[in-house]
N, C-alpha and C. Protein backbone atom coordinates (compact mmCIF):
# COMPACT_ATOMS: atom_id res chain seq x y z
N UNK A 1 30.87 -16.35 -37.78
CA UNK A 1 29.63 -15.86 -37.19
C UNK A 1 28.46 -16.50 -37.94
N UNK A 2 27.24 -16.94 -36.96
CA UNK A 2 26.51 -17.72 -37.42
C UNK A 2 25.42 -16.63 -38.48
N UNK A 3 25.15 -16.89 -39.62
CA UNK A 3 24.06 -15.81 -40.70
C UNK A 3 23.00 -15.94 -39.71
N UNK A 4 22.45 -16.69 -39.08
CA UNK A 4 21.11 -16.26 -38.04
C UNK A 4 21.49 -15.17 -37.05
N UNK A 5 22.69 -15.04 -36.67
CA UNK A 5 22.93 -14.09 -35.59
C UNK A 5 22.83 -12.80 -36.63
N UNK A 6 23.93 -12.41 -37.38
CA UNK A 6 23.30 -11.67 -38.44
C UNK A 6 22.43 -10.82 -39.08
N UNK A 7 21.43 -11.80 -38.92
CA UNK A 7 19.85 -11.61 -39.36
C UNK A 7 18.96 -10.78 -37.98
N UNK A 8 19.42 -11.84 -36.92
CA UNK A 8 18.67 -10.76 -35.83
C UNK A 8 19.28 -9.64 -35.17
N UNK A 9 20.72 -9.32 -35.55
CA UNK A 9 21.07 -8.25 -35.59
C UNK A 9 20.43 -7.15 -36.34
N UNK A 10 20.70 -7.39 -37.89
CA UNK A 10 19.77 -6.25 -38.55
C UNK A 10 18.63 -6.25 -38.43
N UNK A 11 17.94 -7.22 -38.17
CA UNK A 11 16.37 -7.07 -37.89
C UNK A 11 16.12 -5.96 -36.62
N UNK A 12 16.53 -6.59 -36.08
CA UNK A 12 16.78 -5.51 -34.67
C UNK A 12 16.95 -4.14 -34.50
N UNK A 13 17.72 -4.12 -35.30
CA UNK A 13 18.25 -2.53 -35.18
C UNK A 13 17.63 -1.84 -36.84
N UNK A 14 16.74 -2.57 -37.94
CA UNK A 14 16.62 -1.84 -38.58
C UNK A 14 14.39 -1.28 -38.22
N UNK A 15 14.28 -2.62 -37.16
CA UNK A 15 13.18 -2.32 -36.55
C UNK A 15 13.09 -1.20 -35.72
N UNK A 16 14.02 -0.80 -35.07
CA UNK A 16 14.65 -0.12 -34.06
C UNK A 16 14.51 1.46 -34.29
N UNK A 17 15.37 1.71 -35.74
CA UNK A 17 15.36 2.93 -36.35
C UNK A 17 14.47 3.06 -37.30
N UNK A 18 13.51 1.93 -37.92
CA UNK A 18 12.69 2.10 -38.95
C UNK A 18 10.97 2.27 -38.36
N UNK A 19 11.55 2.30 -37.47
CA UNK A 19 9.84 2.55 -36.70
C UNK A 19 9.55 4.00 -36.52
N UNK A 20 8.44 3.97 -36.83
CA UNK A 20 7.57 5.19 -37.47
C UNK A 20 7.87 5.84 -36.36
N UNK A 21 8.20 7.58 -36.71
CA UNK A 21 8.77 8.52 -36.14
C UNK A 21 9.97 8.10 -35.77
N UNK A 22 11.22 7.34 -35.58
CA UNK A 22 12.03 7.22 -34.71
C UNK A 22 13.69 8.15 -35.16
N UNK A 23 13.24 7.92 -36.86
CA UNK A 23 14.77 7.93 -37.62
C UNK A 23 13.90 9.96 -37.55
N UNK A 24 13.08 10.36 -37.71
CA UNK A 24 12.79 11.69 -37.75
C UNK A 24 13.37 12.40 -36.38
N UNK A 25 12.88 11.62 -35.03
CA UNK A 25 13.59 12.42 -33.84
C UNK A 25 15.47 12.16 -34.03
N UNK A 26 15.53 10.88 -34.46
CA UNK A 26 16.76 11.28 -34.62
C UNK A 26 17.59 12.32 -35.22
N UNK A 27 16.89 12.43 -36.42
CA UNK A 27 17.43 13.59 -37.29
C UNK A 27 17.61 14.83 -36.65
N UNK A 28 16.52 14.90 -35.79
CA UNK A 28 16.07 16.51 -35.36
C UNK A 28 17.14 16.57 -34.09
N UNK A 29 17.29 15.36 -33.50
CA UNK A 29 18.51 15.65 -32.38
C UNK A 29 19.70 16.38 -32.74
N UNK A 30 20.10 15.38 -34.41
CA UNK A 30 21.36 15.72 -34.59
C UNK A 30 21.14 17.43 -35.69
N UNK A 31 20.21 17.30 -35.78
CA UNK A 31 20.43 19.10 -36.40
C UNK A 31 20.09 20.25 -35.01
N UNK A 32 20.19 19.64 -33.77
CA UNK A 32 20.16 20.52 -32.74
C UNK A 32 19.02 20.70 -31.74
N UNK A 33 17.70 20.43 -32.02
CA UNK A 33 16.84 19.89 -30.97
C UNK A 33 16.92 19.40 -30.08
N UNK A 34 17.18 19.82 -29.21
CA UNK A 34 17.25 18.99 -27.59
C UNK A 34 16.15 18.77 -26.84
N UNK A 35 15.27 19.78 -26.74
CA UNK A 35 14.01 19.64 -25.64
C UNK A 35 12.89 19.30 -26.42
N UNK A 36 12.00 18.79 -25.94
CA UNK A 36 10.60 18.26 -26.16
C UNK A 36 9.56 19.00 -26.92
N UNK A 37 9.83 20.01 -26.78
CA UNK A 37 9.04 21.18 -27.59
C UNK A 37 9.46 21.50 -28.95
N UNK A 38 10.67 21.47 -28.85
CA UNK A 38 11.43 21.52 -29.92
C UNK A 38 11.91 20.81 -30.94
N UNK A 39 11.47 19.33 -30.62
CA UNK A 39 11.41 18.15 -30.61
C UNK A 39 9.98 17.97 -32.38
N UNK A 40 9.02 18.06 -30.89
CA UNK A 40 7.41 18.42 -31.34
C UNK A 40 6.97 19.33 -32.61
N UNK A 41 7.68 20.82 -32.44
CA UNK A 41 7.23 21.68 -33.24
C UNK A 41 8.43 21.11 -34.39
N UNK A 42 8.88 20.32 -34.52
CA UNK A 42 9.98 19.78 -35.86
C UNK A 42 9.86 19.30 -36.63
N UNK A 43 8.58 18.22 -36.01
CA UNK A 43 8.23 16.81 -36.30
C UNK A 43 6.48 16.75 -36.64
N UNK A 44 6.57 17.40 -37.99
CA UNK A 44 5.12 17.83 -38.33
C UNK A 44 4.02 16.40 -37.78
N UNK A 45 3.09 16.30 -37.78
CA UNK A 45 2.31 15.09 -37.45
C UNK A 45 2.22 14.25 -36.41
N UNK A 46 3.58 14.72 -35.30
CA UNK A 46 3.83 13.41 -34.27
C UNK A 46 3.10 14.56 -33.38
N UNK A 47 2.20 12.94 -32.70
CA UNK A 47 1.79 13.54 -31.18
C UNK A 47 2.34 13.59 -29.86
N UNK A 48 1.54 13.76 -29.34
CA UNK A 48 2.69 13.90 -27.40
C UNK A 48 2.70 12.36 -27.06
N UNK A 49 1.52 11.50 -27.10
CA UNK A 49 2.37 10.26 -26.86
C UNK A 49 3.08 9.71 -27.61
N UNK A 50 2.85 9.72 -29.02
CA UNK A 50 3.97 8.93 -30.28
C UNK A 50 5.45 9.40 -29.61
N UNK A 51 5.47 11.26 -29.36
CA UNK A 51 6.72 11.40 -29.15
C UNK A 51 7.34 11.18 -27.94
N UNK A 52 6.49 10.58 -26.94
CA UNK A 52 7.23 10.45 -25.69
C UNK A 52 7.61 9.03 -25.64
N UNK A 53 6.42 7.98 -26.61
CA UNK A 53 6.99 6.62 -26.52
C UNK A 53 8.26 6.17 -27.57
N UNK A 54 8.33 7.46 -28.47
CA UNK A 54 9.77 6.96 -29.05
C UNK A 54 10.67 7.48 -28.13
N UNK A 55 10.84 8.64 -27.68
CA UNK A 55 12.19 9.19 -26.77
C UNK A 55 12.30 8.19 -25.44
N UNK A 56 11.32 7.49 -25.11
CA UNK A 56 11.28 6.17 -24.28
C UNK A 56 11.80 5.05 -24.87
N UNK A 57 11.74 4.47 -25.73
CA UNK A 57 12.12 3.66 -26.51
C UNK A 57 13.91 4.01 -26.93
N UNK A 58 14.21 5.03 -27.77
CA UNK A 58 15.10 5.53 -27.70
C UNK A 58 16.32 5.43 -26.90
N UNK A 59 15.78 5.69 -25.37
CA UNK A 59 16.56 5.91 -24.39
C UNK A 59 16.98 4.37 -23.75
N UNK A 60 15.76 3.69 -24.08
CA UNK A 60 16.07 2.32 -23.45
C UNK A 60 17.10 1.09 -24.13
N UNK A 61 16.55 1.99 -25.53
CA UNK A 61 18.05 1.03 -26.35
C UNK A 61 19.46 1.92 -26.48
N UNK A 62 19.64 3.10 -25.64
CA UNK A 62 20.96 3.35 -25.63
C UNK A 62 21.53 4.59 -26.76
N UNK A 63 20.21 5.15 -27.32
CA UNK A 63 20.66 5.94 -28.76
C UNK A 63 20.40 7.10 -28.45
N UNK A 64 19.40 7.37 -27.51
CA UNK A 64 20.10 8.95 -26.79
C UNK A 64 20.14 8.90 -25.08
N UNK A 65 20.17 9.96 -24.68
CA UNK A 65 19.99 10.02 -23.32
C UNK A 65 19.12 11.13 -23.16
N UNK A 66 18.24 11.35 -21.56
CA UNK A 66 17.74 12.19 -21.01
C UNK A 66 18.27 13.18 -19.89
N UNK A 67 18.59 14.08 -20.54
CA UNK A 67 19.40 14.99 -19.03
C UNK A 67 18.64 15.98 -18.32
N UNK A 68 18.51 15.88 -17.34
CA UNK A 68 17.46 16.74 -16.42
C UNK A 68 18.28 17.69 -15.81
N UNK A 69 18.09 18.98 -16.47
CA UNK A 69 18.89 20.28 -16.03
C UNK A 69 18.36 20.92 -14.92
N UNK A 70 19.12 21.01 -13.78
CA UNK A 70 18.46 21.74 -12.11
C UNK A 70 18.98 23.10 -12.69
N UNK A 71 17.74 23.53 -13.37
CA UNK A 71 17.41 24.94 -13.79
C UNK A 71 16.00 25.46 -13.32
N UNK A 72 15.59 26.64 -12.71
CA UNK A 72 14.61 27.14 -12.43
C UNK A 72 12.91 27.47 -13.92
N UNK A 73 12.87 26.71 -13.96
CA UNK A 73 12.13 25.64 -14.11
C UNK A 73 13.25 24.46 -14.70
N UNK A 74 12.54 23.36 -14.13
CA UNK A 74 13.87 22.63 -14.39
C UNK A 74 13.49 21.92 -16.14
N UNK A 75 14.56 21.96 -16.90
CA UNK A 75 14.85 21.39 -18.25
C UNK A 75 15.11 20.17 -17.99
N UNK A 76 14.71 19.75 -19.45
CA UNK A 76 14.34 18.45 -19.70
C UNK A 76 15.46 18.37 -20.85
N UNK A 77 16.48 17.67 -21.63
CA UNK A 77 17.20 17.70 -22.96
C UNK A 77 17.55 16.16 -23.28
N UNK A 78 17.10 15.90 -25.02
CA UNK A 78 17.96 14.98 -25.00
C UNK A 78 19.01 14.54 -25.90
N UNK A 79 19.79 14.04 -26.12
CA UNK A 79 21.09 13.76 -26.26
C UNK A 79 21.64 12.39 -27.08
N UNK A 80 21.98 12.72 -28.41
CA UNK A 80 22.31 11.16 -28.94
C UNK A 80 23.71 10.50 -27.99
N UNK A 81 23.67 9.40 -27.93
CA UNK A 81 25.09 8.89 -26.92
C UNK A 81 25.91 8.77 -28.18
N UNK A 82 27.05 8.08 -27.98
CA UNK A 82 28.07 7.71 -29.14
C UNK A 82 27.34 6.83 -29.96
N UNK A 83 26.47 5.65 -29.17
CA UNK A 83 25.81 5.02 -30.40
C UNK A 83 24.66 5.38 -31.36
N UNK A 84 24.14 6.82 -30.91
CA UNK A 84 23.21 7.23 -31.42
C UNK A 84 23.80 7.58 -32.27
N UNK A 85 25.24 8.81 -32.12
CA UNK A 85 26.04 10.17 -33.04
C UNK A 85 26.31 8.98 -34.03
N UNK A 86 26.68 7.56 -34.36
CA UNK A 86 27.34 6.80 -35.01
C UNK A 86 25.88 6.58 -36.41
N UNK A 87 25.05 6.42 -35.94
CA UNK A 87 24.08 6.11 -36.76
C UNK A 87 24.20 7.58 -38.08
N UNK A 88 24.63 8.70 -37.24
CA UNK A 88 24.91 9.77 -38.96
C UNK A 88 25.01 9.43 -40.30
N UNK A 89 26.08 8.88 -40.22
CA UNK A 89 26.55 8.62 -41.83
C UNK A 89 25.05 7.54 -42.27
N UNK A 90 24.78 6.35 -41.27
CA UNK A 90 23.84 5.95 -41.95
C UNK A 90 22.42 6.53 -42.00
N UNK A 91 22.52 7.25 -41.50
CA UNK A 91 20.96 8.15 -41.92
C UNK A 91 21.36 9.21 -42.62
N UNK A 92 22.35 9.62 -43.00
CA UNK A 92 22.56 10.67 -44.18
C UNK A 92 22.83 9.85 -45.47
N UNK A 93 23.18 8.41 -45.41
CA UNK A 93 22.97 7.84 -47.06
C UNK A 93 21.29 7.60 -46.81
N UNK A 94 21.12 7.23 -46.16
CA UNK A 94 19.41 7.02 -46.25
C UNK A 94 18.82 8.51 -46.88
N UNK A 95 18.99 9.74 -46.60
CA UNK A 95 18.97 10.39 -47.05
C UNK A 95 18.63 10.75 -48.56
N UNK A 96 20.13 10.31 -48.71
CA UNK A 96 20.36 10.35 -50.16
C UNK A 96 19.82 9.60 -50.94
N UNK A 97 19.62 8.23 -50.42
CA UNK A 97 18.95 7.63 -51.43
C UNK A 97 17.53 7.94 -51.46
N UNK A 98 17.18 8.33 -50.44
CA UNK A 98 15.56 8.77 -50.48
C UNK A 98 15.37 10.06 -51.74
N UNK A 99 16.57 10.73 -51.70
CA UNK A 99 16.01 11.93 -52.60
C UNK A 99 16.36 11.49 -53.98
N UNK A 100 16.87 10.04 -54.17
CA UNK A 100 17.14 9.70 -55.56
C UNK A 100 15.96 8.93 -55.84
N UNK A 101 15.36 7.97 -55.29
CA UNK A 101 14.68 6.88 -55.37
C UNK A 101 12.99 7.40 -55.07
N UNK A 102 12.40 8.39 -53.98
CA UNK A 102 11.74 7.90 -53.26
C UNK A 102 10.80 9.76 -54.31
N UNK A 103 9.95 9.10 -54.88
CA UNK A 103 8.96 10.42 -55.21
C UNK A 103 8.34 11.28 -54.32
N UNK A 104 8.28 12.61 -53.98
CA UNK A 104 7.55 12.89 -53.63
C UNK A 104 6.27 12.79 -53.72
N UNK A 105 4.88 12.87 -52.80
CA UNK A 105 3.47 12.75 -53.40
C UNK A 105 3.23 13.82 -54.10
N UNK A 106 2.54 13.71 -55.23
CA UNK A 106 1.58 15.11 -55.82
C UNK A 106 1.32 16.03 -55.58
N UNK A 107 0.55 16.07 -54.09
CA UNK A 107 0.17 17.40 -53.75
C UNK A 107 1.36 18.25 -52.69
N UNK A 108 2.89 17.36 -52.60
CA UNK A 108 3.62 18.17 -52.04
C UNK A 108 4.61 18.58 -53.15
N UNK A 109 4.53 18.31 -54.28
CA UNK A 109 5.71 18.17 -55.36
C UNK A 109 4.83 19.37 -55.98
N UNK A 110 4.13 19.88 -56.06
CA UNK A 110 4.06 20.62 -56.95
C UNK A 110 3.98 22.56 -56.11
């Protein structure tokens, strides 16, 4: 395999998940958030468009889905696919290394 292919692989996909807000909705999917509200009230600081153009984004590269529930009012939910659920382990070492490496600021550390 050619190291340029490689390269725009991880570039790709670490642009993908490293874009501001994206690896946070992920998180919040997989600790149980499904709907938009729930989504929102999780995700201190994100607004209604930040969060609708990542769950757009999201959906278009395949890492969750949108399911539209024919419920009286009808629901909105969304859903990591297999390639989303796969990204776990690597956002739980990200995790970890964040709480080894990464300081909190001042005025939240204390």
């Amino acid at each position: 395999m050619s190291r340029n292919l490689v390269c725009v692989r991880f570039h790709t996909a670490l642009e993908l998940i490293g874009a501001r807000w994206s690896g946070a909705v992920i998180r919040m999917i997989f600790d149980g958030a499904h709907r938009y509200a729930e989504l929102k009230a999780a995700i201190p600081g994100i607004n209604d468009t930040m969060l609708a153009r990542r769950l757009r984004e999201l959906e278009a590269a395949g890492l969750i889905e949108r399911r539209v529930l024919a419920t009286s009012p009808v629901r909105v939910e969304y859903h990591l696919t297999e390639m989303g659920q796969e990204l776990r382990p690597v956002l739980d070492e990200l995790v970890t290394w964040a709480h080894k490496w990464i300081p909190l600021p001042e005025a939240e550390s204390a």
